[in-house]
Protein backbone atom coordinates (compact mmCIF):
# COMPACT_ATOMS: atom_id res chain seq x y z
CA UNK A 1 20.51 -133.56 78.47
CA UNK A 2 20.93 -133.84 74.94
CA UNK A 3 17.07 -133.36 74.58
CA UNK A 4 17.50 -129.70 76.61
CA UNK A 5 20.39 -128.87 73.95
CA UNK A 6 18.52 -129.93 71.49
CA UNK A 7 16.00 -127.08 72.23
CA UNK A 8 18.26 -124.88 73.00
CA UNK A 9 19.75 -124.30 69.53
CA UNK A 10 16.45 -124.23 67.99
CA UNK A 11 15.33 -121.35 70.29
CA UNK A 12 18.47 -119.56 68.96
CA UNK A 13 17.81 -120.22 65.38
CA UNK A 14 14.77 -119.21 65.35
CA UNK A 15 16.14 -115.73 67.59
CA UNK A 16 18.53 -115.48 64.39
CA UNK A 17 15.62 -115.73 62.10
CA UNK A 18 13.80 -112.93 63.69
CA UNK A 19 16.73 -110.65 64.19
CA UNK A 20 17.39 -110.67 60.15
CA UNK A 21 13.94 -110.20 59.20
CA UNK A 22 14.05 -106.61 61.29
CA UNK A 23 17.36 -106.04 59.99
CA UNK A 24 16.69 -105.93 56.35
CA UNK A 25 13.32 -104.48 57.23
CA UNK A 26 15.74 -101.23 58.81
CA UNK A 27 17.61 -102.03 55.48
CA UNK A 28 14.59 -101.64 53.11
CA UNK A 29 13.60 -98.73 54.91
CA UNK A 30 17.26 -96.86 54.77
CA UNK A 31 17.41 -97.44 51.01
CA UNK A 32 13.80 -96.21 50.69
CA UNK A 33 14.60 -92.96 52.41
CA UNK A 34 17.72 -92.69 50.58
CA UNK A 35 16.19 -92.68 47.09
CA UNK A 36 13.34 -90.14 48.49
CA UNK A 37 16.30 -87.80 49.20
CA UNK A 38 17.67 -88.50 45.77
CA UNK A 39 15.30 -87.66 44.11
CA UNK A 40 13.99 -84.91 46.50
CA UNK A 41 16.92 -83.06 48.34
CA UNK A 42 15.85 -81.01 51.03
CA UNK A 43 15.92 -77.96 49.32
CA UNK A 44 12.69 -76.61 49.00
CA UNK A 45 12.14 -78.91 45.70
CA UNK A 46 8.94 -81.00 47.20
CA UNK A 47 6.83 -77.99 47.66
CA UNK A 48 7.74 -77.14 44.24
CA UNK A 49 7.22 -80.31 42.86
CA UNK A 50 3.16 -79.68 44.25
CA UNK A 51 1.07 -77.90 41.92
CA UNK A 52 0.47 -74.45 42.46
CA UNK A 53 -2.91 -72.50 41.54
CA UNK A 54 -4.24 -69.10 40.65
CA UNK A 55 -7.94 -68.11 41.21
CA UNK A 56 -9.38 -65.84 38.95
CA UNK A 57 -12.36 -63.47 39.53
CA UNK A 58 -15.41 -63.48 36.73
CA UNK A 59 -18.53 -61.17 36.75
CA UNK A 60 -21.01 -60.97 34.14
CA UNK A 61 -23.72 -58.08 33.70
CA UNK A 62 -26.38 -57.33 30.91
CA UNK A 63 -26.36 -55.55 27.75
CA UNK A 64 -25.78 -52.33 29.75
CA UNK A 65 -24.46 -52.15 34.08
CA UNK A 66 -26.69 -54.57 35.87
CA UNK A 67 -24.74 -57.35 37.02
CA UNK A 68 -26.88 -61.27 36.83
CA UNK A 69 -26.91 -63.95 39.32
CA UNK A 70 -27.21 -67.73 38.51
CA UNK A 71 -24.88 -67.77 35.66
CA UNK A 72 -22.16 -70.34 35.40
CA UNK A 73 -18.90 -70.92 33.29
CA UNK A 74 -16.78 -73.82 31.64
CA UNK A 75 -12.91 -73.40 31.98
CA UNK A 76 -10.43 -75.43 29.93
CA UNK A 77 -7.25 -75.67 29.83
CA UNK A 78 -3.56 -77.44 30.89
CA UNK A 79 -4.79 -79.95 33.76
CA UNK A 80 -7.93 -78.28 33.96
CA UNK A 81 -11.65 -78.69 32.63
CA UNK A 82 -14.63 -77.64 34.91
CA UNK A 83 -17.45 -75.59 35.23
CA UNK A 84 -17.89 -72.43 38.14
CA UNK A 85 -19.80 -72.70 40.61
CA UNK A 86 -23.06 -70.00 40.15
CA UNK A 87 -22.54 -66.32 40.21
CA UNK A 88 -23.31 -64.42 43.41
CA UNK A 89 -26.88 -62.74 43.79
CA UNK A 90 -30.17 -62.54 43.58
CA UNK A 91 -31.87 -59.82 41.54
CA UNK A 92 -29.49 -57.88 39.34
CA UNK A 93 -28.21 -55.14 40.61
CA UNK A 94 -26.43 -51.79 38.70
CA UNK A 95 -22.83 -51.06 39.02
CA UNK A 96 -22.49 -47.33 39.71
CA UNK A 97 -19.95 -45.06 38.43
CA UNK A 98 -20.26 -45.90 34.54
CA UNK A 99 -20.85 -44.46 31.38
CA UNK A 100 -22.52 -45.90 28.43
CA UNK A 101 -23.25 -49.42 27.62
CA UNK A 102 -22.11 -52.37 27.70
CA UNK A 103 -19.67 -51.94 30.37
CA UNK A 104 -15.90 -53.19 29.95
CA UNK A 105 -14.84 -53.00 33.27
CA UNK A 106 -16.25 -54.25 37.19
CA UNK A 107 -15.54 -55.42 40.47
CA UNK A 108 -16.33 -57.73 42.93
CA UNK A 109 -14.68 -55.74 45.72
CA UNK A 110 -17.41 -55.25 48.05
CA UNK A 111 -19.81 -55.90 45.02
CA UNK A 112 -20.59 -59.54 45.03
CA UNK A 113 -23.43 -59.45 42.38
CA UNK A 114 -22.51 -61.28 39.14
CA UNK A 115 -19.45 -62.74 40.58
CA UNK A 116 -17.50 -66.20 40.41
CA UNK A 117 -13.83 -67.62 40.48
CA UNK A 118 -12.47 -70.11 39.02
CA UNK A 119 -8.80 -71.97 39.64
CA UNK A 120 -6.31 -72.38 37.06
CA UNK A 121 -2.97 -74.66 37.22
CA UNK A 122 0.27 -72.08 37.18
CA UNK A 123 2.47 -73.85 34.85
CA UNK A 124 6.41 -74.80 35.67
CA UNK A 125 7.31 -72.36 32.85
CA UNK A 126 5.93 -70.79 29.83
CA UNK A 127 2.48 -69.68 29.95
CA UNK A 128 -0.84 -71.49 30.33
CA UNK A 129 -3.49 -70.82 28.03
CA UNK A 130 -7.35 -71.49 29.04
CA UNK A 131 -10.46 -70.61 27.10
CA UNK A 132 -13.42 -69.77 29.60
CA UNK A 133 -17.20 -69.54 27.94
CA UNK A 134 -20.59 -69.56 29.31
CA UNK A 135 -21.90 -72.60 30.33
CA UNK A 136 -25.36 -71.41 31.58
CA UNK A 137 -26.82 -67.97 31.25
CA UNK A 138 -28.18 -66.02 34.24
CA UNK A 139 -32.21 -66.58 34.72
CA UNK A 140 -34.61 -64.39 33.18
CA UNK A 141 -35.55 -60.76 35.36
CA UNK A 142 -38.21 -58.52 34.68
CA UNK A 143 -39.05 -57.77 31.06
CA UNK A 144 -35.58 -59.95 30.41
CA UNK A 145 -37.19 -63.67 29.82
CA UNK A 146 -33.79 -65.25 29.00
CA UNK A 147 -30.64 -63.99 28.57
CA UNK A 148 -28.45 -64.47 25.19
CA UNK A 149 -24.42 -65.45 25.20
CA UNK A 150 -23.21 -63.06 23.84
CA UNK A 151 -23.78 -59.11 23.31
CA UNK A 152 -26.14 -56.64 20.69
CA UNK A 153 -28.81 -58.64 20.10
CA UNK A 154 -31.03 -61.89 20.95
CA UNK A 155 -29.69 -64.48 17.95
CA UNK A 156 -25.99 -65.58 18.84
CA UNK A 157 -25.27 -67.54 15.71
CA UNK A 158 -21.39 -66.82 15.30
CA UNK A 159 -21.11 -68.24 18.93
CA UNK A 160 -20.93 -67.26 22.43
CA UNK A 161 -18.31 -64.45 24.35
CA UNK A 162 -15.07 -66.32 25.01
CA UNK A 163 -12.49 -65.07 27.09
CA UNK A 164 -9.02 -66.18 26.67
CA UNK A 165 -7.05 -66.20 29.91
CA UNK A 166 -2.91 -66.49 29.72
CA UNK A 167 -1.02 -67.77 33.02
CA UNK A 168 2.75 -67.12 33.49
CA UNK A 169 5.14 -69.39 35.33
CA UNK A 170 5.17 -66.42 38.23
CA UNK A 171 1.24 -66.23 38.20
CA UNK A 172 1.08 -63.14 36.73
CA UNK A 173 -2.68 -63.62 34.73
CA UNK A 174 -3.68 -61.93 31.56
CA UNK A 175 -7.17 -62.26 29.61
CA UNK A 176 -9.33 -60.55 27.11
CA UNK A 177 -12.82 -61.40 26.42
CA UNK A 178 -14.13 -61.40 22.77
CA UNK A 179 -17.28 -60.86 21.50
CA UNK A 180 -19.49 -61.89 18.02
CA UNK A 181 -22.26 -59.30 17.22
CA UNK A 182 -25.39 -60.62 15.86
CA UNK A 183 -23.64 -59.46 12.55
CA UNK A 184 -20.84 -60.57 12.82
CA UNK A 185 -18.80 -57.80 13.60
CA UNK A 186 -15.87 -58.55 16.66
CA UNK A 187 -15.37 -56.51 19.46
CA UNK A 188 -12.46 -56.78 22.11
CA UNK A 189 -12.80 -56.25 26.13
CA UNK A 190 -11.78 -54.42 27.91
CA UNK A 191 -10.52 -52.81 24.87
CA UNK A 192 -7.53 -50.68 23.57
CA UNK A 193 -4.12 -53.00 24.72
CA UNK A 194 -5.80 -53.24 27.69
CA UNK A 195 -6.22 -56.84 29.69
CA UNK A 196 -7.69 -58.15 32.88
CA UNK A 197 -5.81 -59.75 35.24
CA UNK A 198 -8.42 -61.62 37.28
CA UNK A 199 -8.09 -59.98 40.52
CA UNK A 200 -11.23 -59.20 42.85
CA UNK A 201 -10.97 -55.35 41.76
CA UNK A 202 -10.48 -56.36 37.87
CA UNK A 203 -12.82 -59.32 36.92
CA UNK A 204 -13.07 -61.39 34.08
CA UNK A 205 -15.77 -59.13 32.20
CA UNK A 206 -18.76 -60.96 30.57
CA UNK A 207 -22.11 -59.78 28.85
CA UNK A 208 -25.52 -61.66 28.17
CA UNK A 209 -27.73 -59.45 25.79
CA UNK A 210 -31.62 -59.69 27.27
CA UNK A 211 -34.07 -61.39 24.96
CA UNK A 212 -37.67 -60.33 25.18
CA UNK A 213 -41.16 -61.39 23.73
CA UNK A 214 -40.74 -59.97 20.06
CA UNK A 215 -42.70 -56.83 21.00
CA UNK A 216 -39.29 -54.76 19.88
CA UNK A 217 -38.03 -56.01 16.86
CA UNK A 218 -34.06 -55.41 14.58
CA UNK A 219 -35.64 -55.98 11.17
CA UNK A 220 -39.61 -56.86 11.21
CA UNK A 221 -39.26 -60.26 9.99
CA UNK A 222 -40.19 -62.18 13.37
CA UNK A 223 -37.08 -64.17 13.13
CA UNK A 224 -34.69 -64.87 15.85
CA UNK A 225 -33.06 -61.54 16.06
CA UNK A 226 -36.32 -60.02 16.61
CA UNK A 227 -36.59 -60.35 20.70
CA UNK A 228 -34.67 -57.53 21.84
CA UNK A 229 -35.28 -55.39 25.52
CA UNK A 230 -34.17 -52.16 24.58
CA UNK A 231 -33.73 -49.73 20.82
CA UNK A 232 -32.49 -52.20 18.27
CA UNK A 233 -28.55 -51.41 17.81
CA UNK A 234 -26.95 -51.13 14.93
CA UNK A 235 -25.35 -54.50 14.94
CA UNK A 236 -28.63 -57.05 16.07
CA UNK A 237 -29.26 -58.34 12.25
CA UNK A 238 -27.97 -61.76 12.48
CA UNK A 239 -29.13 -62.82 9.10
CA UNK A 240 -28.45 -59.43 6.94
CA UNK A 241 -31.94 -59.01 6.04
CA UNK A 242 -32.95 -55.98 6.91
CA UNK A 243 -34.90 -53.86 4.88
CA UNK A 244 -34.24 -56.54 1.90
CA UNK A 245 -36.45 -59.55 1.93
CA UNK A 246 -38.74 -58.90 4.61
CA UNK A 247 -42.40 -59.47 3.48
CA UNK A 248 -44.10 -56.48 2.77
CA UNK A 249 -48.08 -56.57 3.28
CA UNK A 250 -49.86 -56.31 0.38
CA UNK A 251 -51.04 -53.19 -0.80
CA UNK A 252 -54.77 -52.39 -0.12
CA UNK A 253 -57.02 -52.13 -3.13
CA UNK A 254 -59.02 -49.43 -3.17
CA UNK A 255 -62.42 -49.31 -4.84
CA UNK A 256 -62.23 -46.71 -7.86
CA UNK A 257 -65.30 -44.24 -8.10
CA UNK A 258 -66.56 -43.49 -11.79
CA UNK A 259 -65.66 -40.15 -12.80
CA UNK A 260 -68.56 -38.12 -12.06
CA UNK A 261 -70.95 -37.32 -14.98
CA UNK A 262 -71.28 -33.94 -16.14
CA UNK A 263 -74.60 -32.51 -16.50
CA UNK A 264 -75.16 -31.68 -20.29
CA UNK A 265 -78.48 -30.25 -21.05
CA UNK A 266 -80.43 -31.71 -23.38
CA UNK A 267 -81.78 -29.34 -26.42
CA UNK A 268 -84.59 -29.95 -27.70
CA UNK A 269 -85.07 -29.25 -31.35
CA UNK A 270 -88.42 -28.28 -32.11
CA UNK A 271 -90.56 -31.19 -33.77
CA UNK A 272 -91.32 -30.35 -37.44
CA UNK A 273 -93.86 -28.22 -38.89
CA UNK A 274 -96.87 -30.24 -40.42
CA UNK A 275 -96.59 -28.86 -44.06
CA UNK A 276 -99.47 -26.63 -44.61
CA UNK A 277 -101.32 -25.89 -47.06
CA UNK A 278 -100.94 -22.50 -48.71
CA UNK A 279 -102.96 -19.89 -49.15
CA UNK A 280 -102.80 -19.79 -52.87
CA UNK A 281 -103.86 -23.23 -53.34
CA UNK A 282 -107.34 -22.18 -51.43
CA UNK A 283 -107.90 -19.07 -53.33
CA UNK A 284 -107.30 -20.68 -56.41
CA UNK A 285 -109.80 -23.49 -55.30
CA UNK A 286 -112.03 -20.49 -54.59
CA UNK A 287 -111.50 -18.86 -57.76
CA UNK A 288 -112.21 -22.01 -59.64
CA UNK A 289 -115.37 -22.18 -57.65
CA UNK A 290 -115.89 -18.77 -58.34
CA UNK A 291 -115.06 -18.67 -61.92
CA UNK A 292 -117.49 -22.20 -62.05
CA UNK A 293 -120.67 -20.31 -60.42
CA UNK A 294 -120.03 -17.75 -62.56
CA UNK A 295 -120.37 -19.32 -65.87
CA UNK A 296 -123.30 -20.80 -64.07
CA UNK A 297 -125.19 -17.63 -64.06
CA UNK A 298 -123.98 -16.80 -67.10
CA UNK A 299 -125.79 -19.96 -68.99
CA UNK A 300 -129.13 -18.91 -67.21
């Protein structure tokens, strides 16, 4: 018997032992789910506390309205850093309903040509600033053998177009793109006060200037702002040479004739007279021979 009672209380210990681990596992769990509700009330506040996102619409086209597939672009900014994905199409295609060139404005409304989005972080307050530039230019079309990064001409040395894109704690998105001539000289798109806001019906607006094979020229020195695709602008001179220190060819000689001779005609003067013997000199000879044969007969 005492053996039996033995083993009974060490059942029931060991029932004890069990029934406090679950308990403070229901404990552990209670204050768990009690500091989660702390710190997260159900209010509302956990779907607020996950990030929330905008997507913004980009389309690039050419020097003038055709929009260019294959391009891609690099976004930075607050939480984010990537590159698009490529823009729609396949051969570029014109945006109708424009006048004049470059164009400021597009769509990608039923017009997916040219067209990408990218997704940017809506911050808790303030506003979110992110810089988006070209990370690869659309593939060469046509008479177009590469595209540049920027717009007016095929030499890009003050940098590529960079649009700066503003992002308000309600979503609301504002962004401008701007643009470095060849020259230098700045121009602002869309222009005016005016912004884009990113939507499908009011893209991002980019530009890629075509570059050619150097058979149209900006200044004649065969540098690289001499591959344009269409009349030279007035802004394509990256390197403010024109019309200064390009080589000129050298001047051809040409062989000088003599001045022609003029004909003078020769006078002859008339060869001297052979002094001759005058007439008086003979008769006096004669006399004398006359006067001699004379006295001759005389003496006989």
């Amino acid at each position: 018997m005492k053996i039996v009672c033995l083993m009974g209380s060490g059942q029931r210990k060991g029932e004890y032992d069990r029934s406090g681990r679950r308990n403070w596992l229901w404990a552990g769990s209670l204050i768990l789910l009690l500091v989660l509700l702390g710190l997260f009330p159900m209010t509302g506040r956990v779907m607020a506390a996950t990030a929330q996102t905008v997507t913004v619409w980009i389309q690039v086209t050419d020097s003038c309205q055709q929009a260019l597939s294959g391009a891609t672009f690099t976004v930075v900014g607050p939480g984010v850093h990537s590159t698009t994905g490529a823009t729609n199409g396949r051969a570029p295609v014109t945006l109708g309903g424009h006048v004049g060139c470059p164009i400021s404005n597009g769509t990608c409304v039923g017009f997916g040509t040219g067209c990408t989005t990218a997704v940017l972080n809506v911050p808790g307050s303030g506003v979110a600033t992110y810089k988006i530039t070209v990370a690869k230019t659309a593939p060469g079309q046509g008479s177009n053998l590469r595209y540049a990064t920027c717009e007016g001409g095929s030499d890009c040395r003050h940098g590529p177009e960079v649009a700066t894109v503003h992002v308000s704690s309600s979503g609301a998105v504002s962004a401008t793109v701007l643009n470095h001539y060849p020259d230098g000289t700045v121009a602002t798109w869309p222009g005016g006060q005016g912004a884009y806001n990113g939507s499908q019906d009011n893209p991002i607006m980019f530009h890629e200037f075509g570059i050619g094979d150097g058979s149209i020229q900006c200044d004649g020195d065969h540098d690289a702002d001499d591959f344009l695709t269409g009349a030279p602008g007035k802004h394509c001179d990256s390197d403010g040479d024109t019309g200064a220190n390009v080589p000129q060819k050298p001047a051809l000689k040409v062989a000088q004739r003599p001045a022609p001779r003029v004909a003078q005609r020769l006078t002859r003067k008339p060869a001297p007279k052979l002094p001759v013997a005058k007439r008086p000199v003979y008769m006096r000879l004669n006399r004398r021979v006359t006067l001699a044969s004379g006295r001759a007969n005389r003496r006989h």
